[in-house]
PDB file of N, CA and C in Angstrom:
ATOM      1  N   UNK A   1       6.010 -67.892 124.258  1.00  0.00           N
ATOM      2  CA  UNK A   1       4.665 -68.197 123.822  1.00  0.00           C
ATOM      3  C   UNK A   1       4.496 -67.686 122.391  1.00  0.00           C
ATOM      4  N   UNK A   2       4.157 -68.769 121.576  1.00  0.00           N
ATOM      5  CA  UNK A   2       3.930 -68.172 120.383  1.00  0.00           C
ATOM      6  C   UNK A   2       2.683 -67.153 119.916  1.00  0.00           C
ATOM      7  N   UNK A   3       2.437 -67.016 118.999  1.00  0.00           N
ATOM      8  CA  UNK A   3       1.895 -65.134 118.806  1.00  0.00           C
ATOM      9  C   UNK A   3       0.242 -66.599 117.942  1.00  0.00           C
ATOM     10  N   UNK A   4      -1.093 -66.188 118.253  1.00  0.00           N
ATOM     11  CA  UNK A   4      -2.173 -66.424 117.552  1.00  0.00           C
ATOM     12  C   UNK A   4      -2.066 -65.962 115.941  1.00  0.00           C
ATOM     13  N   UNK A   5      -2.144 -66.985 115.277  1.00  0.00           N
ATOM     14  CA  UNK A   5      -2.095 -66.426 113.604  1.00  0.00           C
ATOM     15  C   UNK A   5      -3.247 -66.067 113.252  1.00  0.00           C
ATOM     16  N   UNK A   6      -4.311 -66.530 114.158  1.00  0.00           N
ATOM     17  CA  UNK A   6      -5.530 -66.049 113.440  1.00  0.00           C
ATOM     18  C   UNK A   6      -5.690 -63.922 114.009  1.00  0.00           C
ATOM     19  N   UNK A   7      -5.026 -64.054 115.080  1.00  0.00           N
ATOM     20  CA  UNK A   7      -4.804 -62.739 115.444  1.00  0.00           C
ATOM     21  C   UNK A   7      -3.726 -61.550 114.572  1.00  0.00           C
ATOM     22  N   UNK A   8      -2.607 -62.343 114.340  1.00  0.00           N
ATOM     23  CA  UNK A   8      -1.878 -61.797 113.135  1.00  0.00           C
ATOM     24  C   UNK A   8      -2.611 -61.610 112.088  1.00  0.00           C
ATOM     25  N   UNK A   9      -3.498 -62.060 111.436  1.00  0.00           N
ATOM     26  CA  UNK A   9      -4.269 -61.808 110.788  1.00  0.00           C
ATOM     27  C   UNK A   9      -5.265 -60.825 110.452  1.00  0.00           C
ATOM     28  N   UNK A  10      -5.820 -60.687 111.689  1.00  0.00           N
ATOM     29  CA  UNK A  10      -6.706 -59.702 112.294  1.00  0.00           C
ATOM     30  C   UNK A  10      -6.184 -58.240 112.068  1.00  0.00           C
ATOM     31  N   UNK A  11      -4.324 -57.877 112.578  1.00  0.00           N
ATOM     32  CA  UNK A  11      -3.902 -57.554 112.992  1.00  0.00           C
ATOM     33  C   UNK A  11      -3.313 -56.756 111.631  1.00  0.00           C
ATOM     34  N   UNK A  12      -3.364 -57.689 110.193  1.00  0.00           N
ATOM     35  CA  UNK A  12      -2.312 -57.293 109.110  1.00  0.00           C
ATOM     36  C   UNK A  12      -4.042 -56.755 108.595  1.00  0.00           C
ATOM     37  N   UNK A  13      -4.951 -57.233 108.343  1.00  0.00           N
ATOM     38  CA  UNK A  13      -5.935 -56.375 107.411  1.00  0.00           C
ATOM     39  C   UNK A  13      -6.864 -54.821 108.763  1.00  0.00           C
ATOM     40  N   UNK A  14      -6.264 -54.829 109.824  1.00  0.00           N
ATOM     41  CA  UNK A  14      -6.684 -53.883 110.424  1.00  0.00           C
ATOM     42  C   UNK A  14      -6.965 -52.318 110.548  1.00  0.00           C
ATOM     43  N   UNK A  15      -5.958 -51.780 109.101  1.00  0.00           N
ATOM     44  CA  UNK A  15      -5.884 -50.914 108.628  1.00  0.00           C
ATOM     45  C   UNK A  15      -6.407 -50.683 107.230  1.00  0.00           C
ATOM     46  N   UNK A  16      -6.917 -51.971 106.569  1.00  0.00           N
ATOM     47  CA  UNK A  16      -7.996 -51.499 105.838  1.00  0.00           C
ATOM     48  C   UNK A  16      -9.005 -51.312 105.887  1.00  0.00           C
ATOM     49  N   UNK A  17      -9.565 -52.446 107.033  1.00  0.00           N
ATOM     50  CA  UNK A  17     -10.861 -52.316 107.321  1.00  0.00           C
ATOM     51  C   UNK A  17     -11.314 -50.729 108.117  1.00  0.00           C
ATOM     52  N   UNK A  18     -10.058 -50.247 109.170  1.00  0.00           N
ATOM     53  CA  UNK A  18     -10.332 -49.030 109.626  1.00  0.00           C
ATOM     54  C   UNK A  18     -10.143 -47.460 108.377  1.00  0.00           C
ATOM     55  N   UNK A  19      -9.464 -47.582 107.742  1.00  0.00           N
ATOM     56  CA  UNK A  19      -9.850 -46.916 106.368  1.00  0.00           C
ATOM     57  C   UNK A  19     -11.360 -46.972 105.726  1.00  0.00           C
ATOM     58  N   UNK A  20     -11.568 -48.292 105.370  1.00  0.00           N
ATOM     59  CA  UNK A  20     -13.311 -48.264 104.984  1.00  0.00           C
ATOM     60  C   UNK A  20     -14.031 -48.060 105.709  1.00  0.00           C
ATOM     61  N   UNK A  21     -13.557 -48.254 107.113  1.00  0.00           N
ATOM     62  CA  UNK A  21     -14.464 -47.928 108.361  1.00  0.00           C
ATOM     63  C   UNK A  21     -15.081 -46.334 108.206  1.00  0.00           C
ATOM     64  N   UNK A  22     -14.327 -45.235 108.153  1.00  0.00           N
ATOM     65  CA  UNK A  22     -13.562 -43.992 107.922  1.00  0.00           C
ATOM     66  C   UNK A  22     -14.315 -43.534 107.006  1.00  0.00           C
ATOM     67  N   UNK A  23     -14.255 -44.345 105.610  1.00  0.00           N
ATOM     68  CA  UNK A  23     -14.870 -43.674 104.765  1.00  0.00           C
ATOM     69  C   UNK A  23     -16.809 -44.202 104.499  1.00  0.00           C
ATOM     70  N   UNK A  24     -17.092 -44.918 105.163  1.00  0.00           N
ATOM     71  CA  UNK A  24     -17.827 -45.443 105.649  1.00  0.00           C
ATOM     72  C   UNK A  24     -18.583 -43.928 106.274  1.00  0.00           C
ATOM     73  N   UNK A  25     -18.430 -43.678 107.324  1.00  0.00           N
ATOM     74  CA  UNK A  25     -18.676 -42.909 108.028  1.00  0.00           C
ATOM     75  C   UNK A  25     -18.573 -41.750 107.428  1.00  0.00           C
ATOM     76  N   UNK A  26     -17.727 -40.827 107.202  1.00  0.00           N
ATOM     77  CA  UNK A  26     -17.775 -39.596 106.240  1.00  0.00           C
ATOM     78  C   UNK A  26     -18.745 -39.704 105.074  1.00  0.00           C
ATOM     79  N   UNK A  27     -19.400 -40.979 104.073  1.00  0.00           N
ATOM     80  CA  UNK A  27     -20.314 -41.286 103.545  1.00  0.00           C
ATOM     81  C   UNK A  27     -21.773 -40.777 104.159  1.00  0.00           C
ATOM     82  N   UNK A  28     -21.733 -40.439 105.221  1.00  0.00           N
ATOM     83  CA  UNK A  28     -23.227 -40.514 105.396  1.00  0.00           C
ATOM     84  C   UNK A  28     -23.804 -39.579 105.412  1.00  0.00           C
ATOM     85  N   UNK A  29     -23.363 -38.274 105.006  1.00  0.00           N
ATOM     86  CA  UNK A  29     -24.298 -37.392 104.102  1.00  0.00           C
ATOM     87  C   UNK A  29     -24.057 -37.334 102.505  1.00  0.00           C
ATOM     88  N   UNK A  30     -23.589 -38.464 102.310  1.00  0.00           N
ATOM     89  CA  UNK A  30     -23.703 -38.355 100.839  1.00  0.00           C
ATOM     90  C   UNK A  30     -24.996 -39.179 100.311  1.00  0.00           C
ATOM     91  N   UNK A  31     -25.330 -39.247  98.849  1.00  0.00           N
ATOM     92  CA  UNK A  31     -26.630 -40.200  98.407  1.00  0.00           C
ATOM     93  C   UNK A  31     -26.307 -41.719  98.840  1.00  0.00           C
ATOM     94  N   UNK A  32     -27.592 -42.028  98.557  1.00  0.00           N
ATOM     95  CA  UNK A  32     -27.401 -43.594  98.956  1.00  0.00           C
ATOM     96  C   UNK A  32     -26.838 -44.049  98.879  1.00  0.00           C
ATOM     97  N   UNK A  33     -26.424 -44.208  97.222  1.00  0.00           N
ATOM     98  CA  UNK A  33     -25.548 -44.682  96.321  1.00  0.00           C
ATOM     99  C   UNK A  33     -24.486 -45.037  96.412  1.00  0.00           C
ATOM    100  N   UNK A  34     -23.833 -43.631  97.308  1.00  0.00           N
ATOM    101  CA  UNK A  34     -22.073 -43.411  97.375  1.00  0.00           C
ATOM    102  C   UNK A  34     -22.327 -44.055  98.774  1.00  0.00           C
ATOM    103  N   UNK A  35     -23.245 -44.180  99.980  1.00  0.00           N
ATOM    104  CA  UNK A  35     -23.802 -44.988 100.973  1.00  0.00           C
ATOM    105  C   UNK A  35     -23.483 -46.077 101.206  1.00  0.00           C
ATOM    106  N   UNK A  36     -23.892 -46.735  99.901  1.00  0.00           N
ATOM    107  CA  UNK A  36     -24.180 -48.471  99.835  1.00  0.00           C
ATOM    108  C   UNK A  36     -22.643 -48.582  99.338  1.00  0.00           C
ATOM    109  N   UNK A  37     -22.407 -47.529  98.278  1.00  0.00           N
ATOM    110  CA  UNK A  37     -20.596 -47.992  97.946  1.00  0.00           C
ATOM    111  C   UNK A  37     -19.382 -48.263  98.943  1.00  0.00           C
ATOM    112  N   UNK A  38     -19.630 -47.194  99.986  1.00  0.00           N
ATOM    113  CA  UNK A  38     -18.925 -47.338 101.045  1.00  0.00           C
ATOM    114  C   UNK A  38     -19.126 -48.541 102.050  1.00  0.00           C
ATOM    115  N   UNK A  39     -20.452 -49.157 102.087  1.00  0.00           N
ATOM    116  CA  UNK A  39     -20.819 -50.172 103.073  1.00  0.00           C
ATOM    117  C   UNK A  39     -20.332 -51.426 102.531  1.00  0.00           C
ATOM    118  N   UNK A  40     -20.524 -51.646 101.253  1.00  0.00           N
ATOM    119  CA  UNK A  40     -19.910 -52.619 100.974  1.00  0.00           C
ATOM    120  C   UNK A  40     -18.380 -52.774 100.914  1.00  0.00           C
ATOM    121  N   UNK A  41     -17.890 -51.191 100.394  1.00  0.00           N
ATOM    122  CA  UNK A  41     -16.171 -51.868 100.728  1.00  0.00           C
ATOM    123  C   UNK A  41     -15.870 -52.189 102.197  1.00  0.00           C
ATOM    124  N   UNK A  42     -16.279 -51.440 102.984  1.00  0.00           N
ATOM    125  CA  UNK A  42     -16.572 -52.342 104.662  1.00  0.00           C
ATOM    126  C   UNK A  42     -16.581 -53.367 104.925  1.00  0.00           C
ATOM    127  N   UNK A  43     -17.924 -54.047 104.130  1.00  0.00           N
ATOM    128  CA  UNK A  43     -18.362 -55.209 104.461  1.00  0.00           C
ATOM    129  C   UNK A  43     -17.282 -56.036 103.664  1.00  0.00           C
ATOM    130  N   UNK A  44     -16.626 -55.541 102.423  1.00  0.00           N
ATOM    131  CA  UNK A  44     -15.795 -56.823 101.944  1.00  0.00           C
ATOM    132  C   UNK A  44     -14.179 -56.860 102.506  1.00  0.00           C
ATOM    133  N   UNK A  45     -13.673 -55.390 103.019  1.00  0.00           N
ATOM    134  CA  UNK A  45     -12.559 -55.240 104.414  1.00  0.00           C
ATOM    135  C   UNK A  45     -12.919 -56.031 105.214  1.00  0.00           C
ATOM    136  N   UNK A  46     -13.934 -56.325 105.550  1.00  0.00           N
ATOM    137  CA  UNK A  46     -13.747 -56.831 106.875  1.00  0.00           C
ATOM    138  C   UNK A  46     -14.316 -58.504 107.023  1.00  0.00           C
ATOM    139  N   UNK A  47     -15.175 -59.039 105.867  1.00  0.00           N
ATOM    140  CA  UNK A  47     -14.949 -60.185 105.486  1.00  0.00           C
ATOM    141  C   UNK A  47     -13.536 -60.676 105.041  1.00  0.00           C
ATOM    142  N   UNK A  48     -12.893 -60.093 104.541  1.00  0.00           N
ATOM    143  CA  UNK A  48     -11.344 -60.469 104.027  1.00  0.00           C
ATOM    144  C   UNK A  48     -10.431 -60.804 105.430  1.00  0.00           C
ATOM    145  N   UNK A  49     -11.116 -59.968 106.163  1.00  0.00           N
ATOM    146  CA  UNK A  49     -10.150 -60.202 107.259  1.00  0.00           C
ATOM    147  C   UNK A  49     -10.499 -61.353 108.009  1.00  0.00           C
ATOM    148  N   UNK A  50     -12.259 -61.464 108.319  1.00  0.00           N
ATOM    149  CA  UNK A  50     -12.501 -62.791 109.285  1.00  0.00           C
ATOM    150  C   UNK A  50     -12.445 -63.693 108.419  1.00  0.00           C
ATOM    151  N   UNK A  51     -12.437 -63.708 107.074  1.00  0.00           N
ATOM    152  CA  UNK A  51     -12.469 -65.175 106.695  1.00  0.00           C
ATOM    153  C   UNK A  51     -10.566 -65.978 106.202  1.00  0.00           C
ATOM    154  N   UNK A  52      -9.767 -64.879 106.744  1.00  0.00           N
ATOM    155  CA  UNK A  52      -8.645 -65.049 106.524  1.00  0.00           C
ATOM    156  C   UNK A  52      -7.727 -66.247 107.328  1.00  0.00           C
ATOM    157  N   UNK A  53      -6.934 -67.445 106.536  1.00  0.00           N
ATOM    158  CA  UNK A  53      -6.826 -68.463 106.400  1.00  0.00           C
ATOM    159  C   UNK A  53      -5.485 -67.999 107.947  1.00  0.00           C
ATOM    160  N   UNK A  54      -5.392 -68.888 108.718  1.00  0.00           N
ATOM    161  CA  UNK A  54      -4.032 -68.443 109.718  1.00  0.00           C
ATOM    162  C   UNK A  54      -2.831 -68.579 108.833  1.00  0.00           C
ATOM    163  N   UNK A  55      -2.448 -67.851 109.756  1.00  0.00           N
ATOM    164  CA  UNK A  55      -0.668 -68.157 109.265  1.00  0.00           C
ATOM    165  C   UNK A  55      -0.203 -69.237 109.416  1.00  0.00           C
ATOM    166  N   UNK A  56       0.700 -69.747 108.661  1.00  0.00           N
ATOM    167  CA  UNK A  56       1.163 -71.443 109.731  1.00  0.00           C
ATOM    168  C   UNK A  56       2.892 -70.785 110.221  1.00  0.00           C
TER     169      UNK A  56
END
């Protein structure tokens, strides 16, 4: 059975998004600022990943 590429996918940016996840979280006693900095590298980890094209 072959392997889901859209899951390989998932699978290869999964460790960035859990890094920003990470720092995400340790962010939240810092100012807003450094707040919103962290949420967005999140939000663009983890858009990179769902909007990522399959493997063929």
């Amino acid at each position: 059975m072959s392997e889901d590429p859209r899951e390989t996918a998932i699978e290869a940016g999964q460790p960035e998004v859990e890094a920003a996840l990470a720092n995400l979280a340790s962010a939240a006693d810092q100012p807003l600022a450094a707040q919103a900095d962290a949420f967005e590298a999140f939000h663009a980890a983890l858009t990179h990943v769902l909007d990522a094209e399959p493997a063929e």
